[in-house]
Protein backbone atom coordinates (compact mmCIF):
# COMPACT_ATOMS: atom_id res chain seq x y z
CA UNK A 1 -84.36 -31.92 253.17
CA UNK A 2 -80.85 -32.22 255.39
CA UNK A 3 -79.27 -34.61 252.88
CA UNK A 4 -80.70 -32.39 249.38
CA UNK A 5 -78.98 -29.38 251.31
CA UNK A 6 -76.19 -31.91 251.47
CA UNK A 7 -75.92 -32.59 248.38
CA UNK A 8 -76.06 -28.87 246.65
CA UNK A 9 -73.15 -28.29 249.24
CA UNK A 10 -71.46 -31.10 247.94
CA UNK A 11 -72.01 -29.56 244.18
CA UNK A 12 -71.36 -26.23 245.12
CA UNK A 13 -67.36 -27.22 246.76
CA UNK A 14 -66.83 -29.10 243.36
CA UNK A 15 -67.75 -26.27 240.95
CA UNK A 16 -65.85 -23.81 242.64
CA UNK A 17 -62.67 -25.96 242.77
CA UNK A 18 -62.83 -26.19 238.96
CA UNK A 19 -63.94 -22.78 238.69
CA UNK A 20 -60.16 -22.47 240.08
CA UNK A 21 -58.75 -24.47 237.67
CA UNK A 22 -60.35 -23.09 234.55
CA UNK A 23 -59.57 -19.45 235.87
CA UNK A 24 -56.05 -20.45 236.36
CA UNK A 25 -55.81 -22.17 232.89
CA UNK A 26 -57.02 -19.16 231.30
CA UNK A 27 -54.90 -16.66 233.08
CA UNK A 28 -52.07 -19.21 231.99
CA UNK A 29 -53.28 -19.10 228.22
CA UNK A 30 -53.43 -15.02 228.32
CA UNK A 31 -50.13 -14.66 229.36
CA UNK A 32 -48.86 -17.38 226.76
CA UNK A 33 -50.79 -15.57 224.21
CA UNK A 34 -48.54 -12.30 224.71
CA UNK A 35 -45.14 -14.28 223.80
CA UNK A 36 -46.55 -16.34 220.78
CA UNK A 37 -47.67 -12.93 219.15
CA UNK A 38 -44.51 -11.46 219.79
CA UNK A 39 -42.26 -14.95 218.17
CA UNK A 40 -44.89 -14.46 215.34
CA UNK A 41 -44.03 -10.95 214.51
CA UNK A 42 -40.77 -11.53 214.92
CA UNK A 43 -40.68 -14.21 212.19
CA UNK A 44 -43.10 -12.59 209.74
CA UNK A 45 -40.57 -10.27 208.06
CA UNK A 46 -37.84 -13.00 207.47
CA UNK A 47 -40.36 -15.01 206.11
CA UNK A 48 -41.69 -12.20 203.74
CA UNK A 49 -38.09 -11.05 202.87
CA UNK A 50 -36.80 -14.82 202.00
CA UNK A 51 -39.65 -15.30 199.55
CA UNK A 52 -39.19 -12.25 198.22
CA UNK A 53 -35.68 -13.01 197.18
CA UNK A 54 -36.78 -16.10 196.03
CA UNK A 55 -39.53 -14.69 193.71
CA UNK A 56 -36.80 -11.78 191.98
CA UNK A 57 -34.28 -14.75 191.95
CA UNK A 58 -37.27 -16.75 189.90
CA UNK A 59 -38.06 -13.93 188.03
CA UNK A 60 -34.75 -13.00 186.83
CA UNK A 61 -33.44 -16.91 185.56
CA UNK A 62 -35.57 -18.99 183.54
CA UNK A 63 -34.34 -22.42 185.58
CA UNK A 64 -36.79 -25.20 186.44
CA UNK A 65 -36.39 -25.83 190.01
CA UNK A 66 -39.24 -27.70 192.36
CA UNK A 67 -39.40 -24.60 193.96
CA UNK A 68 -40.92 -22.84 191.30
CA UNK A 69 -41.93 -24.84 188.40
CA UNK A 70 -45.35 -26.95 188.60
CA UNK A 71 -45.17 -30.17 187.14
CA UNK A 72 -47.13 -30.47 183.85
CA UNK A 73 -48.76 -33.31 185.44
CA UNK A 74 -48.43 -33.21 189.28
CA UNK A 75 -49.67 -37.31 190.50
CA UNK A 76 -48.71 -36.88 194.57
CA UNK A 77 -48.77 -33.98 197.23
CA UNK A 78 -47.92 -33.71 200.55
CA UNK A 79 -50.30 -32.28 203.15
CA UNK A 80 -48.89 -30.50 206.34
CA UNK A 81 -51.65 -30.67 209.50
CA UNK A 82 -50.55 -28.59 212.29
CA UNK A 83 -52.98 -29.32 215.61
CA UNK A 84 -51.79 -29.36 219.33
CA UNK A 85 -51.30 -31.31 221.83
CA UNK A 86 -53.72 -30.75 224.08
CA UNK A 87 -57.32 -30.05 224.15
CA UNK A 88 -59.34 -27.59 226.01
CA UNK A 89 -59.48 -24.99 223.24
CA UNK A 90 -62.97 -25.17 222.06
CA UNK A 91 -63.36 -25.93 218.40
CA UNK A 92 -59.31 -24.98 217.59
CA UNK A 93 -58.69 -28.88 217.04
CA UNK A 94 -61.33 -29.82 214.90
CA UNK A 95 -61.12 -26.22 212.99
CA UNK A 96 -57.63 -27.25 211.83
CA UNK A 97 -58.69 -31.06 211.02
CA UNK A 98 -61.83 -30.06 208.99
CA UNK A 99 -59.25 -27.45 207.00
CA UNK A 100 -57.00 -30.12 206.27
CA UNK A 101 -59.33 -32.92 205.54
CA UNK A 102 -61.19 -30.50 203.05
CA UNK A 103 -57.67 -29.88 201.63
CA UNK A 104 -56.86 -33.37 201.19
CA UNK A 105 -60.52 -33.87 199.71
CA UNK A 106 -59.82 -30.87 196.86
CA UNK A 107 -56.37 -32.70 196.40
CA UNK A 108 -57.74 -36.33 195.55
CA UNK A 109 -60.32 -34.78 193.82
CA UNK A 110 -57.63 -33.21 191.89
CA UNK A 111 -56.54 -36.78 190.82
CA UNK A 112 -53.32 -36.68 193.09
CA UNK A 113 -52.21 -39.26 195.96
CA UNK A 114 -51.57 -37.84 198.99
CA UNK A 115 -49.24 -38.23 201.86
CA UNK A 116 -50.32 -36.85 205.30
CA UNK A 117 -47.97 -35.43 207.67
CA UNK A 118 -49.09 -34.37 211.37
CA UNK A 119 -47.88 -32.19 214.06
CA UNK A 120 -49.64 -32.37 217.15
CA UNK A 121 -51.39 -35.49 219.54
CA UNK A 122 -54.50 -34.34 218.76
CA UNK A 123 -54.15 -34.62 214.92
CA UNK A 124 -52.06 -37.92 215.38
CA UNK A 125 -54.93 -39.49 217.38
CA UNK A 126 -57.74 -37.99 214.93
CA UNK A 127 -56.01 -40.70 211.78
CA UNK A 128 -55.13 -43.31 214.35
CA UNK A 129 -58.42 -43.61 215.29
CA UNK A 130 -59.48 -43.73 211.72
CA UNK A 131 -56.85 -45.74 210.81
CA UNK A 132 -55.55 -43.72 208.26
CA UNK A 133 -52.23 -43.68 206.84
CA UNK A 134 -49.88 -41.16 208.56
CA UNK A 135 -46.26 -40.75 206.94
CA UNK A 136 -45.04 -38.96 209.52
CA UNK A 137 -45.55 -36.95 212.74
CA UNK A 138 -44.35 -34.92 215.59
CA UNK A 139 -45.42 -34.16 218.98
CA UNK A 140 -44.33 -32.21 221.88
CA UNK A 141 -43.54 -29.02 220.77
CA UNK A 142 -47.28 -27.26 219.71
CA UNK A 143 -47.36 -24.58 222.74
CA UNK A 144 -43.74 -23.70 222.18
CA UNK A 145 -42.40 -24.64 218.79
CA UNK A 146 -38.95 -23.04 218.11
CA UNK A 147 -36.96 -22.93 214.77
CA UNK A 148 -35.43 -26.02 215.64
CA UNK A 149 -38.76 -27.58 215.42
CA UNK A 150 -39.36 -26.17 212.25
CA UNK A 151 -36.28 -27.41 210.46
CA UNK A 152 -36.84 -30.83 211.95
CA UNK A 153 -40.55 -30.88 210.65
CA UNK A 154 -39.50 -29.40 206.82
CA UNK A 155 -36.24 -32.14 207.02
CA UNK A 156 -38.74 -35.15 205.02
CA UNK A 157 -40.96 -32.08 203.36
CA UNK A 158 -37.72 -31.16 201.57
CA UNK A 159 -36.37 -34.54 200.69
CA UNK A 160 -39.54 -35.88 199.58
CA UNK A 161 -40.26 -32.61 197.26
CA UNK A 162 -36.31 -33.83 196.00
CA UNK A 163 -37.34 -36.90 195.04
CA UNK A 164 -39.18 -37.94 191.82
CA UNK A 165 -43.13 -39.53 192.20
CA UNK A 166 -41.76 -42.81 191.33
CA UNK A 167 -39.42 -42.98 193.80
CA UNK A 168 -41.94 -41.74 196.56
CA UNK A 169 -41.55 -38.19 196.11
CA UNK A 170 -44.23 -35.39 195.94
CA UNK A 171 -44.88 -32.91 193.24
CA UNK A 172 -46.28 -30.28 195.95
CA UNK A 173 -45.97 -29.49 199.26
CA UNK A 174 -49.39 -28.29 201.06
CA UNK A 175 -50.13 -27.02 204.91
CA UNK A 176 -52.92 -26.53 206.57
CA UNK A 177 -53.10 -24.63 209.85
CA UNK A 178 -54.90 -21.76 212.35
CA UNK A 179 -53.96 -18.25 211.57
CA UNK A 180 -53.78 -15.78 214.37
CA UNK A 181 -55.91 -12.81 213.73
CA UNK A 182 -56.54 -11.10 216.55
CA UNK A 183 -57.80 -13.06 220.25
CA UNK A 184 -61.29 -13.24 219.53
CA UNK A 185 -60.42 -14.28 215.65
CA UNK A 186 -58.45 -17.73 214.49
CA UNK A 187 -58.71 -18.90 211.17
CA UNK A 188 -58.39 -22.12 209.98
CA UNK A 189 -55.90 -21.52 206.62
CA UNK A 190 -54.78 -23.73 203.49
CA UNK A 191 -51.96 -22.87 200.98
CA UNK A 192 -49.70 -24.23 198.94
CA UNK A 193 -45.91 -24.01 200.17
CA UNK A 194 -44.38 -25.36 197.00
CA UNK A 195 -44.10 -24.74 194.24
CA UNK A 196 -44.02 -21.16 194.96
CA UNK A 197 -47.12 -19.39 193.22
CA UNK A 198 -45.26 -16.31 191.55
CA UNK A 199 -48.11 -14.43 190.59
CA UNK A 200 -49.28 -13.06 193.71
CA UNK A 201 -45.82 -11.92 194.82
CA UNK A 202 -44.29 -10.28 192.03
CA UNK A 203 -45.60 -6.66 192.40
CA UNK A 204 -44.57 -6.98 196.55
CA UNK A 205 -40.74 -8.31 195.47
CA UNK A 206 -40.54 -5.44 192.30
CA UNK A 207 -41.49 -3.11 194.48
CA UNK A 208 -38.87 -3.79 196.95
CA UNK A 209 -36.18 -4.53 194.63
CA UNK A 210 -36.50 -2.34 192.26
CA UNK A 211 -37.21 0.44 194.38
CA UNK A 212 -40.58 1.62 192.41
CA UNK A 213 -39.02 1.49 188.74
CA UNK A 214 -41.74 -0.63 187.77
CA UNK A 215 -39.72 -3.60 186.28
CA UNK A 216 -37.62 -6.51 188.10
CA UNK A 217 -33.99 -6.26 188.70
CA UNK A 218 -31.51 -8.05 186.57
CA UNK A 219 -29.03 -10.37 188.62
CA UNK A 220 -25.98 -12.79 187.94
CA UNK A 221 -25.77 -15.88 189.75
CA UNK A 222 -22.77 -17.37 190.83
CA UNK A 223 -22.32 -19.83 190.96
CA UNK A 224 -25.37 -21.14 189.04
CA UNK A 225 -29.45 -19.68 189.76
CA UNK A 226 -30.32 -23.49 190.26
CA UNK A 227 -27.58 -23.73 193.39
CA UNK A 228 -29.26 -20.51 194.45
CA UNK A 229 -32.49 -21.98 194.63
CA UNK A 230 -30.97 -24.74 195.66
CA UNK A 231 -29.98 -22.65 198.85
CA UNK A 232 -33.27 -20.96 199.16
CA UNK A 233 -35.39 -23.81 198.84
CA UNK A 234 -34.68 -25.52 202.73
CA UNK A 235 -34.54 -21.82 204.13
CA UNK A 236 -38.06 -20.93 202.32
CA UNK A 237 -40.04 -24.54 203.68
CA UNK A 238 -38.38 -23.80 206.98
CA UNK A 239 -39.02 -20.56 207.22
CA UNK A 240 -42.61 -20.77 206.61
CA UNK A 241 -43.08 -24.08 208.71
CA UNK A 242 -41.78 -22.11 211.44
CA UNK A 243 -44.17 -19.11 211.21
CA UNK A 244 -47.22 -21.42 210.76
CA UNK A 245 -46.17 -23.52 214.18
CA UNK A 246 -46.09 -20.03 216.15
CA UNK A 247 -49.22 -19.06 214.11
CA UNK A 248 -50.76 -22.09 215.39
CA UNK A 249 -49.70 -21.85 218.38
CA UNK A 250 -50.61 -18.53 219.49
CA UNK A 251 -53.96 -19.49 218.07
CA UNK A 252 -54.18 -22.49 220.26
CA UNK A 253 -53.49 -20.24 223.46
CA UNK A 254 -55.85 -17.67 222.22
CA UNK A 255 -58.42 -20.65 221.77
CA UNK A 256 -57.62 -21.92 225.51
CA UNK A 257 -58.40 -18.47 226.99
CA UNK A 258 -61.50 -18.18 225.29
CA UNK A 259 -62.58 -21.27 225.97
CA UNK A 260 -61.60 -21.05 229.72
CA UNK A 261 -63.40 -17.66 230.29
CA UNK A 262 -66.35 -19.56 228.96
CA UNK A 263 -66.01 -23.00 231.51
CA UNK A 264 -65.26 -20.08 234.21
CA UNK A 265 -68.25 -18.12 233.67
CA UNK A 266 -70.21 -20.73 233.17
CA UNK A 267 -69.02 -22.28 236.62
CA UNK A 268 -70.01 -19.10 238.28
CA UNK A 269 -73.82 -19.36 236.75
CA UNK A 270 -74.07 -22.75 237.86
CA UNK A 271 -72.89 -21.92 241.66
CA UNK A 272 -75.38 -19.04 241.43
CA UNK A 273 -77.92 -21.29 240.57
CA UNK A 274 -76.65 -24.11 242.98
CA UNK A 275 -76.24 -21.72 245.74
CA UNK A 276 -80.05 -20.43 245.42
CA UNK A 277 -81.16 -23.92 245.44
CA UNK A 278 -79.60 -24.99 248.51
CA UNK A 279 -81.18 -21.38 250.03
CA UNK A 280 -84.71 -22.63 249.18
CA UNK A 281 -83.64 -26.22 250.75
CA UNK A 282 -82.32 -24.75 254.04
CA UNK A 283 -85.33 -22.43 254.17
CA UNK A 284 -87.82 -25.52 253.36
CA UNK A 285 -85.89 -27.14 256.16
CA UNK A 286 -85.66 -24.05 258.66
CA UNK A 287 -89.65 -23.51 258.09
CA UNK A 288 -90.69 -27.91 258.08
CA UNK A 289 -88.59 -27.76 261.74
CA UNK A 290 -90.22 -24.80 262.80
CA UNK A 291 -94.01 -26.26 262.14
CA UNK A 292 -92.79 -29.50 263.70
CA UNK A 293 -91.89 -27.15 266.54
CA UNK A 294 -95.53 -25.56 266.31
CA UNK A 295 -97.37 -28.42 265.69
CA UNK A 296 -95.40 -30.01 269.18
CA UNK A 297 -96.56 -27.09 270.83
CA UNK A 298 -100.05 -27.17 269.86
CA UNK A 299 -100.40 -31.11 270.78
CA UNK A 300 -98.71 -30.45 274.31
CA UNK A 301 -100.75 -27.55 275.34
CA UNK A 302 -104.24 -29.47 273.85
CA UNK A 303 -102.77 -32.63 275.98
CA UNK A 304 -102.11 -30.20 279.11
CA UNK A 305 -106.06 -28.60 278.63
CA UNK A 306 -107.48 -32.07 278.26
CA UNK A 307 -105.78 -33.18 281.30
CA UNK A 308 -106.85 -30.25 283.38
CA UNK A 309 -110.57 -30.44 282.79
């Protein structure tokens, strides 16, 4: 009984030291949470604004540009995957792969080749291990990403979307990442960046430049709409790089918390549990001494009566 009671001591030191941890991590994550939701409303109405230009500017010049002209026969795309770099966020990782995979899946489908491009270790390991093709990646960044990280990660989306098919160029550009919806709520999302679907934008960007008149703007370029949207096109990718990273990211912190409240709560039921066990041992051990203790007593005072008669 002495080393059981051991033992569930033993158990009970260990849970409660991670029970530590995991409330620390998720007090961390909360607080994280806070800034990432801030940086994400911050960027939303640049992001709006800029492809709202875009869309009047599109609207109002009848110029083929990559932006926002499909090809009549698109062959490659590129696929954006945006994961972290570190676990311990329940299903957040595998959310964002199974978006992207599916993605990719619609795309070859589709008939097209695609080109993967990763942000985040655990996204990078999930194709090494596979050993699938990876054109590029970036790490390091996924808790925190600034707009420096953005422009660096749009850099090759750009220049490949430049570039013709036969040359190694893509025809779209594609991302798939977690949308922050509210801290009990992440979504995993897909869209296509470029070529800029028109359609569902055009009311939004005649309403706001037009000012409710019910019909788009007329404009003059100078010096040319296609240097315009030659302008707009590395500010739109970046743009909406960036707000998916800090999308992503406060989704990964929200996923953390969540997930640490759960390994903390769980802790706490298992030291419960652990804690009642090594009652009942220390009780099975208080009560065994205690008839030993008896039992003594009987033999002596039987040996003492013997002995007397």
């Amino acid at each position: 009984m002495g080393a059981q009671l051991r033992v569930y001591k033993r158990r009970i030191k260990s849970v409660t030291a991670t029970k530590k941890i995991t409330r620390a991590m998720e007090m961390i994550a909360a607080s994280r949470i806070v800034k990432a939701q801030r940086k994400v409303a911050a960027s939303k109405p640049y992001a709006d604004e800029l492809t709202a230009a875009v869309t009047a500017v599109a609207h109002g010049s009848d110029v083929k540009h990559p932006l926002t002209t499909e090809a009549e026969r698109p062959q490659r795309a590129a696929v954006l995957l945006i994961t972290s770099d570190r676990g311990l966020a329940g299903g957040y990782n595998s959310n964002a792969i199974k978006a992207g995979e599916h993605l990719t899946s619609e795309l070859v489908a589709q008939g097209k080749q695609v080109d993967t491009y990763v942000v985040g270790r655990k996204g990078v390991a999930y194709y090494a291990f596979r050993e699938r093709a990876i054109t590029q990646s970036w790490t390091g960044f996924t808790d925190s990403p600034t707009y420096a990280d953005a422009k660096t990660v749009a850099a090759p989306l750009i220049e490949a979307i430049g570039r013709d098919t036969a040359e190694g160029g893509v025809d779209e550009i594609h991302i798939a990442y977690t949308e922050f919806v509210s801290m009990m709520t992440q979504t995993p999302h897909e869209r296509r960046l470029l070529p800029l679907t028109l359609e569902k934008s055009a009311e939004e960007s005649a309403e706001t430049f037009t000012k409710g008149a019910g019909v788009h703007a007329l404009y003059d370029f100078e010096p040319s709409a296609e240097q315009v949207l030659d302008a707009l096109l590395p500010r739109y990718v970046e743009s909406r790089i960036y707000n998916a990273l800090l999308q992503a990211a406060a989704s990964k912190h929200a996923a953390t918390r969540r997930a640490m409240k759960s390994a903390t709560d769980n802790a706490e039921d298992l030291i419960r549990s652990l804690t009642r066990l090594a009652n009942a041992a220390r009780q099975a051990e208080i009560t065994q001494e205690i008839t030993e203790i008896v039992g003594g007593a009987s033999a002596l005072a039987d040996a003492t009566a013997g002995s007397e008669r």
